[in-house]
PDB file of N, CA and C in Angstrom:
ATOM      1  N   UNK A   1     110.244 100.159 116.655  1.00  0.00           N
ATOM      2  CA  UNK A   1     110.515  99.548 115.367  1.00  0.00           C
ATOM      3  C   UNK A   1     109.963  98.129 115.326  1.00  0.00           C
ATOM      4  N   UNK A   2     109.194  97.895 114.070  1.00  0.00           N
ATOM      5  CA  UNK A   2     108.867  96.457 113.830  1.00  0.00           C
ATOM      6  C   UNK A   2     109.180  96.065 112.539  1.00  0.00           C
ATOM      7  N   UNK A   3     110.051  94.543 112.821  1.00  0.00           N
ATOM      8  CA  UNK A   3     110.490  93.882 112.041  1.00  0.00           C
ATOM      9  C   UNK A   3     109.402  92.478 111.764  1.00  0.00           C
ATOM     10  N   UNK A   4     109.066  92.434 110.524  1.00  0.00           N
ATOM     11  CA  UNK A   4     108.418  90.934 110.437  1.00  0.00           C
ATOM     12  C   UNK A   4     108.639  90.123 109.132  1.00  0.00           C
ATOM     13  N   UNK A   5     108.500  88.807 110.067  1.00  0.00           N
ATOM     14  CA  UNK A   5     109.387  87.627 108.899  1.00  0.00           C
ATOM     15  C   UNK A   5     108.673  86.364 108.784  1.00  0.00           C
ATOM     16  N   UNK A   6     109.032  86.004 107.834  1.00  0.00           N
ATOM     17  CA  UNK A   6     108.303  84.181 108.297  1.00  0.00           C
ATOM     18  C   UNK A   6     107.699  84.070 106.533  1.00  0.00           C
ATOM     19  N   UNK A   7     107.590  84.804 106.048  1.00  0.00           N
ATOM     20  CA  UNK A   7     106.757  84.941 104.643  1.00  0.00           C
ATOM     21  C   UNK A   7     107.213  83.760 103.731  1.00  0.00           C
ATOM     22  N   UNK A   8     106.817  83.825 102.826  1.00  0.00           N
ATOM     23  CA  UNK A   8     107.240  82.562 101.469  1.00  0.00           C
ATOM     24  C   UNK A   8     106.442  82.131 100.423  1.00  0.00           C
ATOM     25  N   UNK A   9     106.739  81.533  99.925  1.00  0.00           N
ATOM     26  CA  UNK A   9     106.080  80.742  98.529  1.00  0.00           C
ATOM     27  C   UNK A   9     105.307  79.040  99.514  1.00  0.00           C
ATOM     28  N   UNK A  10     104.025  79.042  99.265  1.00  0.00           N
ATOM     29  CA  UNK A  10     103.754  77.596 100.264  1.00  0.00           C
ATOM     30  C   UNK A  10     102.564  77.110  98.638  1.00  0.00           C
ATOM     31  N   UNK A  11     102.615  75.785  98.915  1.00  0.00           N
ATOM     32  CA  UNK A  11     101.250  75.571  98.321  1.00  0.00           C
ATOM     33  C   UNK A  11      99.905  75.432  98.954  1.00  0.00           C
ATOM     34  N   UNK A  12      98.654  75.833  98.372  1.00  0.00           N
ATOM     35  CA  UNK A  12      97.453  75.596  99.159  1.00  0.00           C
ATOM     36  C   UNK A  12      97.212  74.616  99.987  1.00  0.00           C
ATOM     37  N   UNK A  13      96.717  74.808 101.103  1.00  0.00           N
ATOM     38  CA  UNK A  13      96.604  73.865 102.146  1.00  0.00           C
ATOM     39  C   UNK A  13      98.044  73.555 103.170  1.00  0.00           C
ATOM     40  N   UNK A  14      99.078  74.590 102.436  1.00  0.00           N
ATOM     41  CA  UNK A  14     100.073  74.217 103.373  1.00  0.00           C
ATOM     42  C   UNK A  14      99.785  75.309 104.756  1.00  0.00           C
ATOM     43  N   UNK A  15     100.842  75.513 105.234  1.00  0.00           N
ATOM     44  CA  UNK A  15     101.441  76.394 106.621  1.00  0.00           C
ATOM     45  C   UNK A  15     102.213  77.552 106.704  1.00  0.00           C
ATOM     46  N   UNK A  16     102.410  78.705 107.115  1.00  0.00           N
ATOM     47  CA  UNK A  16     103.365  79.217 107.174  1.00  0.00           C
ATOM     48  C   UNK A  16     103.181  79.828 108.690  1.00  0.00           C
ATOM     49  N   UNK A  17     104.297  80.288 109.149  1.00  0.00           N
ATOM     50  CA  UNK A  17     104.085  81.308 110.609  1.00  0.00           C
ATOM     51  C   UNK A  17     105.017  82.311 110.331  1.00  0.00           C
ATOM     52  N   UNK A  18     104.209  83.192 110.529  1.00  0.00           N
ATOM     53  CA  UNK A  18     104.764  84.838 110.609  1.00  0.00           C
ATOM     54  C   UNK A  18     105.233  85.380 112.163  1.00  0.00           C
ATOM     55  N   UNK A  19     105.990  85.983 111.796  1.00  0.00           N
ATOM     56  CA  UNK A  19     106.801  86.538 113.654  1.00  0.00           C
ATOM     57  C   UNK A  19     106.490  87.866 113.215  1.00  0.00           C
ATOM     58  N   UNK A  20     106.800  88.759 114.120  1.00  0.00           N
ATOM     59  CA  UNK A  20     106.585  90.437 114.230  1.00  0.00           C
ATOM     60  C   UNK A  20     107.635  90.637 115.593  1.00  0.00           C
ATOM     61  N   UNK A  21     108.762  90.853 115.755  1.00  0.00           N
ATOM     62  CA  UNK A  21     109.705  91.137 116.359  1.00  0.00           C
ATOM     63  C   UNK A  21     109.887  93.207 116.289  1.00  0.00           C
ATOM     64  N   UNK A  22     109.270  93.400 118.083  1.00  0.00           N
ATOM     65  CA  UNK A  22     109.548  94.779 118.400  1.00  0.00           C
ATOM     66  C   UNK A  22     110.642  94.927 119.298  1.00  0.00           C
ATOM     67  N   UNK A  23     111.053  96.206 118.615  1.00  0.00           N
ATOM     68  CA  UNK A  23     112.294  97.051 119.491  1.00  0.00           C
ATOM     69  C   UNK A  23     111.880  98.353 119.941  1.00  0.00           C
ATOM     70  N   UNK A  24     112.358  98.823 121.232  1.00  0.00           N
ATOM     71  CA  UNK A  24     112.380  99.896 121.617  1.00  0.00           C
ATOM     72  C   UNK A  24     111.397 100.573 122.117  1.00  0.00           C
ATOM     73  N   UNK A  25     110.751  99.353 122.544  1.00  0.00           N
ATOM     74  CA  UNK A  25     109.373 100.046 123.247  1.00  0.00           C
ATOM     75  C   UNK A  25     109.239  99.214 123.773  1.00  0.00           C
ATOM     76  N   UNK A  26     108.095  99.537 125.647  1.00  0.00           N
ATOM     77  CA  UNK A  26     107.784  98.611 126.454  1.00  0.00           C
ATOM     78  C   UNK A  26     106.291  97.596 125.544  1.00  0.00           C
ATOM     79  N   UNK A  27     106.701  96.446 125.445  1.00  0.00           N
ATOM     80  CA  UNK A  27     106.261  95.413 124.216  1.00  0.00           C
ATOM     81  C   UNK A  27     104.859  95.364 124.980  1.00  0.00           C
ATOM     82  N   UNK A  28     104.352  95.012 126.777  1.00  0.00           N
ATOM     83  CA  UNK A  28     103.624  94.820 126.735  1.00  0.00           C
ATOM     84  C   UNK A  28     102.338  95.851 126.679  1.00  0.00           C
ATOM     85  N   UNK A  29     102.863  97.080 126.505  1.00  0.00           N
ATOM     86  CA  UNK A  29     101.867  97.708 127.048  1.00  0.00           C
ATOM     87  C   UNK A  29     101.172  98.160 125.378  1.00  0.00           C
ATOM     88  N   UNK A  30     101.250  97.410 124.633  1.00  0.00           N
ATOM     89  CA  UNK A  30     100.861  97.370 123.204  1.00  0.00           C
ATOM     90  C   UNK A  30      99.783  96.396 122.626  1.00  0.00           C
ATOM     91  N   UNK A  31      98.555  97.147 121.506  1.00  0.00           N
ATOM     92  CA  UNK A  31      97.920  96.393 121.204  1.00  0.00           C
ATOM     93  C   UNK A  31      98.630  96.045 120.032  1.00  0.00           C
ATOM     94  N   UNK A  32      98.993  94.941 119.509  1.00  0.00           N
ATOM     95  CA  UNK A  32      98.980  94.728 118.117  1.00  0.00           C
ATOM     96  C   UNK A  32      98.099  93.621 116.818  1.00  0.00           C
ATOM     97  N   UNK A  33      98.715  93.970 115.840  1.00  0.00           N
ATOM     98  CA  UNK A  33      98.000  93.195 114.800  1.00  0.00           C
ATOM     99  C   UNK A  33      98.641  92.987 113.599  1.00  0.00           C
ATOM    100  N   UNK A  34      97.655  91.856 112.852  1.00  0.00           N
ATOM    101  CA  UNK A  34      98.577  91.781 111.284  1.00  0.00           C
ATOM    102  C   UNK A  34      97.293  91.956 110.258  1.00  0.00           C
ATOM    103  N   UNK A  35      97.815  92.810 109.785  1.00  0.00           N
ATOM    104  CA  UNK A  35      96.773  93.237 108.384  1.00  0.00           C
ATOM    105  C   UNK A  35      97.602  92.637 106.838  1.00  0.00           C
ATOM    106  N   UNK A  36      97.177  92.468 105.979  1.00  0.00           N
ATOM    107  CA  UNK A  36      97.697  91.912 104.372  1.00  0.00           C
ATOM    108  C   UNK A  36      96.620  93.267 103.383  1.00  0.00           C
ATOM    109  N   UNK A  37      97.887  93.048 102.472  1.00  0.00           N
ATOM    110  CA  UNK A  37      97.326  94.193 101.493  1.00  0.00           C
ATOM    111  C   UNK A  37      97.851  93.261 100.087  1.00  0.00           C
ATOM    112  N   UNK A  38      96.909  92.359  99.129  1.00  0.00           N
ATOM    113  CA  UNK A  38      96.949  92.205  97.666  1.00  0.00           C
ATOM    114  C   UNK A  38      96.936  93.017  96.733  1.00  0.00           C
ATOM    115  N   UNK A  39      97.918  93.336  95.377  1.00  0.00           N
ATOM    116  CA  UNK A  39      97.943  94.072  94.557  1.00  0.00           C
ATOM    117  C   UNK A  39      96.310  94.386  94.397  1.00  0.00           C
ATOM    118  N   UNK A  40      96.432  95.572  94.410  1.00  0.00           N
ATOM    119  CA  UNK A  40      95.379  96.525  93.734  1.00  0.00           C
ATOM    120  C   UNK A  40      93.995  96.702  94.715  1.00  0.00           C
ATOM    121  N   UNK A  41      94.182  95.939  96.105  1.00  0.00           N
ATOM    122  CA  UNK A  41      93.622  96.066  97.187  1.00  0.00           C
ATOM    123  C   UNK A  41      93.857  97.126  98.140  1.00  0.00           C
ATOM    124  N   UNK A  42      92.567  97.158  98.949  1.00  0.00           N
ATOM    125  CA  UNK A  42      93.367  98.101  99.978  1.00  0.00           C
ATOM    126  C   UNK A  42      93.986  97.022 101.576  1.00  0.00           C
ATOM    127  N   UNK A  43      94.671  97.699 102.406  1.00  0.00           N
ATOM    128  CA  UNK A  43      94.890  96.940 103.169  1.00  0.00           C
ATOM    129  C   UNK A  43      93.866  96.581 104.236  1.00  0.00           C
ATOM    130  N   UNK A  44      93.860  95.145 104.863  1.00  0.00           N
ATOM    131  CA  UNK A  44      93.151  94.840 105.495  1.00  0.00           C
ATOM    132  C   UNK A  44      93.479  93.803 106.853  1.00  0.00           C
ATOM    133  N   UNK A  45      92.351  94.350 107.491  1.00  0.00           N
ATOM    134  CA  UNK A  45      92.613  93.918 108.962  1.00  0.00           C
ATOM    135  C   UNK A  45      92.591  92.210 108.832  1.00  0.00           C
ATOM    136  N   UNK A  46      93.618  91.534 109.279  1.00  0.00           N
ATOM    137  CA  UNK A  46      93.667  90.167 109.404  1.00  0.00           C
ATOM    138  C   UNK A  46      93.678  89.349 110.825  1.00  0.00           C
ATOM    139  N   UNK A  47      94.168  89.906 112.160  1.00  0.00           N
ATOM    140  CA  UNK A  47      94.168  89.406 112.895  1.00  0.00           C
ATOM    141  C   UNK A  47      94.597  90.482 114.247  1.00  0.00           C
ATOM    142  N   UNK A  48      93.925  90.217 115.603  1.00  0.00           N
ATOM    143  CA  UNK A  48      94.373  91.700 116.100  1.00  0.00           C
ATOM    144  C   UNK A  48      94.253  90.603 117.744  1.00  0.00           C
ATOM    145  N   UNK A  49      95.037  91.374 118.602  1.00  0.00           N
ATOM    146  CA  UNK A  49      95.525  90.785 120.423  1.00  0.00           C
ATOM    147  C   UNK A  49      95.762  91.950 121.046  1.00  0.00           C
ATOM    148  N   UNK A  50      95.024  91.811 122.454  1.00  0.00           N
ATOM    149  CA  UNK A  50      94.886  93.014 123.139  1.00  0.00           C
ATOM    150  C   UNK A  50      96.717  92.702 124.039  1.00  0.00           C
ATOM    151  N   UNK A  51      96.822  93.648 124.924  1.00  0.00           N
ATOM    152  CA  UNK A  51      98.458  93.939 125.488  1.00  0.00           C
ATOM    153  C   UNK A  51      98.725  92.707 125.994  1.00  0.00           C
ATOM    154  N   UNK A  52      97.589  92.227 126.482  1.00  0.00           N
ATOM    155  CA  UNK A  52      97.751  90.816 127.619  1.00  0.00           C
ATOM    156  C   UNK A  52      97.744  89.507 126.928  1.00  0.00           C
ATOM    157  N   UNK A  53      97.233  89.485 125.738  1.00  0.00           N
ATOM    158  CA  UNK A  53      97.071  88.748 125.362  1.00  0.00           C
ATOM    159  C   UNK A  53      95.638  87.895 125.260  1.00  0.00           C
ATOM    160  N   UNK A  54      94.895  88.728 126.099  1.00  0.00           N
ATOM    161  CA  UNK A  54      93.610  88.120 126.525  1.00  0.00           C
ATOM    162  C   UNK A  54      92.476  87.769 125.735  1.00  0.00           C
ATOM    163  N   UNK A  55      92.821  89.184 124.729  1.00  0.00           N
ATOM    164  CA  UNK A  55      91.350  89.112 123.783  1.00  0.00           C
ATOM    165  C   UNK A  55      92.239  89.113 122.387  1.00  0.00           C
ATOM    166  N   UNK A  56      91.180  88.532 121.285  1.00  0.00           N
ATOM    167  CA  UNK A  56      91.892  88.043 120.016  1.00  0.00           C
ATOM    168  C   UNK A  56      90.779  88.391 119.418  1.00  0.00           C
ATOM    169  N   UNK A  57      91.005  88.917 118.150  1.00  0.00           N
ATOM    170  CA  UNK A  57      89.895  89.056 117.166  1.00  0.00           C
ATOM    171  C   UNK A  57      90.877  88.664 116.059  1.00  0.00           C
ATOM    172  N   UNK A  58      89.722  88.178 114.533  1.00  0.00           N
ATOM    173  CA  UNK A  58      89.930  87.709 113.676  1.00  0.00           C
ATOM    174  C   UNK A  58      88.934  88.415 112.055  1.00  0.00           C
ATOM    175  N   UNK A  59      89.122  88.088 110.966  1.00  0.00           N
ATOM    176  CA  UNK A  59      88.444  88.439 109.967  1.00  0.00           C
ATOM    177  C   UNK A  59      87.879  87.028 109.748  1.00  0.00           C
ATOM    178  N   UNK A  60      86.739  87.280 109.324  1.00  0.00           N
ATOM    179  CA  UNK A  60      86.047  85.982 109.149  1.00  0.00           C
ATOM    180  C   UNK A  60      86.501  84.977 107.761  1.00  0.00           C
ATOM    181  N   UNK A  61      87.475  85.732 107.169  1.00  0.00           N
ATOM    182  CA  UNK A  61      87.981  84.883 105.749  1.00  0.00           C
ATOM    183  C   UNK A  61      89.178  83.760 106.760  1.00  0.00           C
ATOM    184  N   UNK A  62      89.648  84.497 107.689  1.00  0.00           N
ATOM    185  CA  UNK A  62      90.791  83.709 108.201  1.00  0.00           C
ATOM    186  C   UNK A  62      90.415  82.885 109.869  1.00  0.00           C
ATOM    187  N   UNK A  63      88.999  83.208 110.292  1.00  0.00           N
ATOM    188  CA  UNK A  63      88.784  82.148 111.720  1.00  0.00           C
ATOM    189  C   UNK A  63      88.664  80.868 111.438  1.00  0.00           C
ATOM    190  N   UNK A  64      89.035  80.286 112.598  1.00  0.00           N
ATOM    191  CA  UNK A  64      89.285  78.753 112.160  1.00  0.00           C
ATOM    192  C   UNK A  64      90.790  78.567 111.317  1.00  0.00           C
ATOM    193  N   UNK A  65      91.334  79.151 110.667  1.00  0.00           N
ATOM    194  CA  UNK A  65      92.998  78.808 110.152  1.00  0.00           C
ATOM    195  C   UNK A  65      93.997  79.566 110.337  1.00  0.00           C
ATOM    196  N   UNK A  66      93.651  81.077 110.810  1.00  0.00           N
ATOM    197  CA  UNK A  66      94.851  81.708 111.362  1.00  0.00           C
ATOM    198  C   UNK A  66      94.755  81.912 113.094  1.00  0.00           C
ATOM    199  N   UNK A  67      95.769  81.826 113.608  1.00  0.00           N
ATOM    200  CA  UNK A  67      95.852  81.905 114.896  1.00  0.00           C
ATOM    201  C   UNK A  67      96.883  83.090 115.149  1.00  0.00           C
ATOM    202  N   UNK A  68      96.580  84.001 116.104  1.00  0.00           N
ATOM    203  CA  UNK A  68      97.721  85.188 116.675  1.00  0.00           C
ATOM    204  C   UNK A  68      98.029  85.207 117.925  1.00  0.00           C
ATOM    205  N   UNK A  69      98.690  85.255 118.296  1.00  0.00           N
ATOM    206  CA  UNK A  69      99.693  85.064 119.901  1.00  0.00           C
ATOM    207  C   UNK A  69     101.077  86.018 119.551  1.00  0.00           C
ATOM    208  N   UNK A  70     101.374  85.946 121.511  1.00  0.00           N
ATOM    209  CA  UNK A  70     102.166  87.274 121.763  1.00  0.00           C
ATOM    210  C   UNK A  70     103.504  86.872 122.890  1.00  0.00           C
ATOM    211  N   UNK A  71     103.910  87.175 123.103  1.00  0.00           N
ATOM    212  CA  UNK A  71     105.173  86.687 124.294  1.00  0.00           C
ATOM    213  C   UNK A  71     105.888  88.165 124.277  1.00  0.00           C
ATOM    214  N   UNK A  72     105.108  88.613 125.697  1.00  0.00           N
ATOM    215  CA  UNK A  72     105.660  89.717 125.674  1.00  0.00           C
ATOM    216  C   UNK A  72     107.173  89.348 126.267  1.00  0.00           C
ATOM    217  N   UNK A  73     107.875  88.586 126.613  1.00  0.00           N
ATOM    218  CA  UNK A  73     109.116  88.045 127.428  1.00  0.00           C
ATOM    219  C   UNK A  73     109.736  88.386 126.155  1.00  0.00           C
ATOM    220  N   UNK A  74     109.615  87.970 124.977  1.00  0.00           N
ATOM    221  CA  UNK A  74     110.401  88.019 124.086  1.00  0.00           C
ATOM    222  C   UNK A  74     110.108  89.375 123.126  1.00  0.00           C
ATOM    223  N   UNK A  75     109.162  89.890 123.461  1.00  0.00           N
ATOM    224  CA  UNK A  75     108.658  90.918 122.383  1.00  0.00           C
ATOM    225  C   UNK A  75     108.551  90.677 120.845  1.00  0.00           C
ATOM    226  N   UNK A  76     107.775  89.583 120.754  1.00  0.00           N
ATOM    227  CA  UNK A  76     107.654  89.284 119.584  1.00  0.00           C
ATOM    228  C   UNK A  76     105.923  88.833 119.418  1.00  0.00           C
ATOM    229  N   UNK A  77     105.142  89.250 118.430  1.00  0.00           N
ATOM    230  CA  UNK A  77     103.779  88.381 118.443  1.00  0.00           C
ATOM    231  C   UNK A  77     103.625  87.502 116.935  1.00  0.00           C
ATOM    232  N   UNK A  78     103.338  87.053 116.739  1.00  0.00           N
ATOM    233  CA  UNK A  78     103.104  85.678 115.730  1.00  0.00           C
ATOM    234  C   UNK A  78     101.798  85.426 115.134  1.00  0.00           C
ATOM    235  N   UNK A  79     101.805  85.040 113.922  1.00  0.00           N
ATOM    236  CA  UNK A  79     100.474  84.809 113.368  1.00  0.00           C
ATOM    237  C   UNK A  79     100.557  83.538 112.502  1.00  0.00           C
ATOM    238  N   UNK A  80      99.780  82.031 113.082  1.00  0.00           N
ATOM    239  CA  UNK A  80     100.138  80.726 112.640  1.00  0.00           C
ATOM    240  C   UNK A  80      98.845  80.851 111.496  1.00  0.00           C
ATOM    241  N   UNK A  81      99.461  80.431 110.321  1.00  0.00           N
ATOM    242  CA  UNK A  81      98.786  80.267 109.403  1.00  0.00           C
ATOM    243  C   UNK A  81      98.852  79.344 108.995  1.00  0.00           C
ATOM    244  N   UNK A  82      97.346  78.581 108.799  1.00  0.00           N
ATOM    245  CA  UNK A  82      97.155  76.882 108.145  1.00  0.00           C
ATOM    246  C   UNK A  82      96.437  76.779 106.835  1.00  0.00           C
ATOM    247  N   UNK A  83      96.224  75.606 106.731  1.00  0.00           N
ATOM    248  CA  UNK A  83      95.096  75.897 105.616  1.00  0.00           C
ATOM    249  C   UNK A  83      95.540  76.863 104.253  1.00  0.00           C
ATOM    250  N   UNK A  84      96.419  77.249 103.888  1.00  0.00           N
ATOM    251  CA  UNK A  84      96.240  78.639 103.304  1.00  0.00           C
ATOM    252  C   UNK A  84      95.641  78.141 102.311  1.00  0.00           C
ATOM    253  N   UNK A  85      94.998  79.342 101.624  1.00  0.00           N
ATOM    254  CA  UNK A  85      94.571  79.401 100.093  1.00  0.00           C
ATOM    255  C   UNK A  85      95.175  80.593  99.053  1.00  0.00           C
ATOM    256  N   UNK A  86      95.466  80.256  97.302  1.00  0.00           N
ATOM    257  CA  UNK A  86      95.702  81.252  96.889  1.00  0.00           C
ATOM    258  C   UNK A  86      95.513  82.804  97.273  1.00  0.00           C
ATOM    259  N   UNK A  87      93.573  82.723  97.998  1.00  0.00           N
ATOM    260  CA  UNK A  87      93.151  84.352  98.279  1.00  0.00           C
ATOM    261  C   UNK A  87      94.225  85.019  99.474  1.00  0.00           C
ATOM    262  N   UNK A  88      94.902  84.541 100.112  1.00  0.00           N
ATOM    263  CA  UNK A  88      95.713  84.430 101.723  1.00  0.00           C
ATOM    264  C   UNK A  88      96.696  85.282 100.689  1.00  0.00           C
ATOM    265  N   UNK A  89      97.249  85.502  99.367  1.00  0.00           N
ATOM    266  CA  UNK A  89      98.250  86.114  98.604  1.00  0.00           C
ATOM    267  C   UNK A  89      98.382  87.582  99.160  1.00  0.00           C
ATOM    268  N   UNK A  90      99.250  87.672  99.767  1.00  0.00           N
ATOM    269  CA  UNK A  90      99.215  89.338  99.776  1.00  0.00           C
ATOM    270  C   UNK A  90     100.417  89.256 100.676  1.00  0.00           C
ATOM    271  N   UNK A  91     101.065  90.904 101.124  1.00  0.00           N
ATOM    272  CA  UNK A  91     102.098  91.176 101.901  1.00  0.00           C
ATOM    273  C   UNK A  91     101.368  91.689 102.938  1.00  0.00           C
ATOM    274  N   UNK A  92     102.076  90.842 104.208  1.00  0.00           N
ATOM    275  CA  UNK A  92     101.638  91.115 105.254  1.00  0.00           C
ATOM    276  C   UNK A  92     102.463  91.738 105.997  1.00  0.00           C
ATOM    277  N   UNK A  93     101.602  92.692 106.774  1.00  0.00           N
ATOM    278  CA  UNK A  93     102.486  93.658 108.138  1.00  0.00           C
ATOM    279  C   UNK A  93     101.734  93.242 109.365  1.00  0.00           C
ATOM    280  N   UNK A  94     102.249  93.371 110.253  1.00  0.00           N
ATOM    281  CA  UNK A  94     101.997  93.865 111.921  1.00  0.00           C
ATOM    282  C   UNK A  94     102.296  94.805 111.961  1.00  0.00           C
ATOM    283  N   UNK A  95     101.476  95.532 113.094  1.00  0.00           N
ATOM    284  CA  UNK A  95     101.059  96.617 113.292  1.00  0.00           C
ATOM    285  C   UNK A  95     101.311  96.881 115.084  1.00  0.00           C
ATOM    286  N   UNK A  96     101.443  98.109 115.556  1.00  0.00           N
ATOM    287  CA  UNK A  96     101.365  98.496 116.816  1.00  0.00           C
ATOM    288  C   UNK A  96     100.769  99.918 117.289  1.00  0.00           C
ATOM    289  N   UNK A  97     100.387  99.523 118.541  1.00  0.00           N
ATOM    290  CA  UNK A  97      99.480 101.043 119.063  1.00  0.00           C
ATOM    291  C   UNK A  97      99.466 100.775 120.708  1.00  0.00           C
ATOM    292  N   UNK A  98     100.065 101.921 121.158  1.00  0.00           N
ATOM    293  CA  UNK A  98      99.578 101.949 122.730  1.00  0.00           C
ATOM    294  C   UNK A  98      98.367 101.729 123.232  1.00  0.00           C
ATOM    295  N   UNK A  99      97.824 100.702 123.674  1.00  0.00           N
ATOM    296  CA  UNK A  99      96.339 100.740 123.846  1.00  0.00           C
ATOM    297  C   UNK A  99      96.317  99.373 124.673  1.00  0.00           C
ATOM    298  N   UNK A 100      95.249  99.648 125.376  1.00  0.00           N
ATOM    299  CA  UNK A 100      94.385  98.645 126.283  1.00  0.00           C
ATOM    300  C   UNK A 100      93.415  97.801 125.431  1.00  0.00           C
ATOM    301  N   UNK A 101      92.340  98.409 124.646  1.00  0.00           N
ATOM    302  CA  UNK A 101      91.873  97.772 123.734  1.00  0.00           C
ATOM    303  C   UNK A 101      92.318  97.028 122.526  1.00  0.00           C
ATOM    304  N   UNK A 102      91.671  96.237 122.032  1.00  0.00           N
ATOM    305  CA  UNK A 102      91.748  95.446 120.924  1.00  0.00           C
ATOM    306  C   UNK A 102      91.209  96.052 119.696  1.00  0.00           C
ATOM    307  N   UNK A 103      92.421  96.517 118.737  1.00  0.00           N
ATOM    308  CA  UNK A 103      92.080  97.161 117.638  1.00  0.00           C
ATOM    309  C   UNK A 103      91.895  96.024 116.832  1.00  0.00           C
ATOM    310  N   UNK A 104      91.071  96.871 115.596  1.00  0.00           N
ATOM    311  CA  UNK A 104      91.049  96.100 113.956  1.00  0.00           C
ATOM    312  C   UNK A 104      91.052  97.100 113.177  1.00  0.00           C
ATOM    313  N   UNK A 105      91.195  98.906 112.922  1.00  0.00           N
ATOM    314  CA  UNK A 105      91.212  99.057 111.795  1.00  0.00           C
ATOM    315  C   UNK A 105      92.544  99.534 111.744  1.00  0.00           C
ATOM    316  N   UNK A 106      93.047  99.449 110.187  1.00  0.00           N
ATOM    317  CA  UNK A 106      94.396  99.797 110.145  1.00  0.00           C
ATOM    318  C   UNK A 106      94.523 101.677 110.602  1.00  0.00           C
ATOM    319  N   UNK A 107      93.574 102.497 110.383  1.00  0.00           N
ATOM    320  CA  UNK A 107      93.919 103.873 111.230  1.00  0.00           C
ATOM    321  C   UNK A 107      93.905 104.051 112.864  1.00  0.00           C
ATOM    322  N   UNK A 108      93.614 102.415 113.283  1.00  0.00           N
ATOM    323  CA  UNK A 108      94.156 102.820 114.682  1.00  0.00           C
ATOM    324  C   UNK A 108      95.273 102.609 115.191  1.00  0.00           C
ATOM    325  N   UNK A 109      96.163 102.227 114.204  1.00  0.00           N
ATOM    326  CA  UNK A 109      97.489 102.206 114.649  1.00  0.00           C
ATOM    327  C   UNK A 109      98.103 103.302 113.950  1.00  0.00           C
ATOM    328  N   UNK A 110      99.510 103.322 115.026  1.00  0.00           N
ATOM    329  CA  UNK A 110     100.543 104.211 114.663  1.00  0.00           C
ATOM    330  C   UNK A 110     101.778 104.061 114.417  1.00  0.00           C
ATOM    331  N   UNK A 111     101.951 102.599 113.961  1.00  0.00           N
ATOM    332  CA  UNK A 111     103.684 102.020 113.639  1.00  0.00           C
ATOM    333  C   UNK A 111     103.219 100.558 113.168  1.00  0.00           C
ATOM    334  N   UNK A 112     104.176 100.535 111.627  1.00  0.00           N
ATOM    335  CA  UNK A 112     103.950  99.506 110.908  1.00  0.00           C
ATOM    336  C   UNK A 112     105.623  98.816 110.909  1.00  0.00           C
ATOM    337  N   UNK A 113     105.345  97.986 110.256  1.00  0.00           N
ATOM    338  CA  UNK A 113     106.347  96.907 109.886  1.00  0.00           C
ATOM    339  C   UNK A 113     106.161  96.900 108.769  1.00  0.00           C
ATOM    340  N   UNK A 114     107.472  95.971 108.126  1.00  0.00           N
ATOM    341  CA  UNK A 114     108.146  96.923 106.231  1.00  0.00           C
ATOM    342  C   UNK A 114     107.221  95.738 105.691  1.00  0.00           C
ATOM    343  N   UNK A 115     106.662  95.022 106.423  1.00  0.00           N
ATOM    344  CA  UNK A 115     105.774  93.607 105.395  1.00  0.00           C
ATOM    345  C   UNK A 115     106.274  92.698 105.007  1.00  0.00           C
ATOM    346  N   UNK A 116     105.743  91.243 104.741  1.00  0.00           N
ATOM    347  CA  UNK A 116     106.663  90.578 104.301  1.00  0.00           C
ATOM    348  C   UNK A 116     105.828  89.661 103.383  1.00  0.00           C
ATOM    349  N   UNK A 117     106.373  89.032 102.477  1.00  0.00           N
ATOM    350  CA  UNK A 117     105.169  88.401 101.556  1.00  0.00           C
ATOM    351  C   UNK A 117     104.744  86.885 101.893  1.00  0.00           C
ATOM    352  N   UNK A 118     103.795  86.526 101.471  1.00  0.00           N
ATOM    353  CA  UNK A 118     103.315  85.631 101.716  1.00  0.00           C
ATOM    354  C   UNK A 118     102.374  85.385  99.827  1.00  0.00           C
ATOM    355  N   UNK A 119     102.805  84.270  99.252  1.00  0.00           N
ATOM    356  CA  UNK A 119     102.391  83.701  98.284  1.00  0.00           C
ATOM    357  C   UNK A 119     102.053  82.327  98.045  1.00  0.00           C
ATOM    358  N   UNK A 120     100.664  82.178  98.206  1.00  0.00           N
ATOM    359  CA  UNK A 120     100.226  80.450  98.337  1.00  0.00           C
ATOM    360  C   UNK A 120      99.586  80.105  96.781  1.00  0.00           C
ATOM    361  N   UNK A 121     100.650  78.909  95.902  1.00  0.00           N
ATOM    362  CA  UNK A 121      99.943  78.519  94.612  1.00  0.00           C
ATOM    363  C   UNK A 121      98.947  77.863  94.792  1.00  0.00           C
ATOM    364  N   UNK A 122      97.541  77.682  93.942  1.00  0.00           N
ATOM    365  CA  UNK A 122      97.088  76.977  93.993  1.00  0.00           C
ATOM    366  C   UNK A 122      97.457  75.078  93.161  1.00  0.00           C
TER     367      UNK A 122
END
């Protein structure tokens, strides 16, 4: 099960940090990620960390202002968001998949989180 939180109303150029808190599974042996889906969009890959933490990939709308990290001690992984801009509008999930590799598309996972919103005014 994944729970994720941290969402809100920010203005452009502010901050927010998103958590992704897992239960019931061994946390490290998981790739995960956070994808955002805007009305009338489809969903999309936003940020992805291999089990270890080692390897990080990003979408090029968000390198340079979003950052993703993991603590498997706590079983929770995080996605620091700076900079935002209105386009950053959408509900975001984390994502999980048994894997060694570093995913990015949302059909390579197999367990989502209920999303949580994220709305930056301009």
């Amino acid at each position: 099960q994944l729970q994720a939180y941290g969402g809100g109303l920010v203005q452009a150029g502010g901050s927010l940090r998103l958590s992704c808190a897992a239960s019931g599974r061994t946390f490290s042996d998981y790739a995960m990620g956070w994808f955002r889906q805007a009305p009338g969009k489809e969903r999309e890959f936003v940020a992805g960390i291999t089990w270890s933490g080692g390897r990080t990939s990003y979408a090029d709308s968000v390198k340079g202002r979003f950052t993703i990290s993991r603590d498997n001690a706590k079983n929770t992984v995080d996605l620091q968001m700076n900079n935002l801009e209105p386009e950053d509008t959408a509900v975001y999930y984390c994502a999980a998949r048994r894997s060694t590799y570093l995913l990015i598309m949302p059909g390579q996972y197999n367990s989502w989180g209920q999303g949580t919103q994220v709305t930056v005014s301009s």
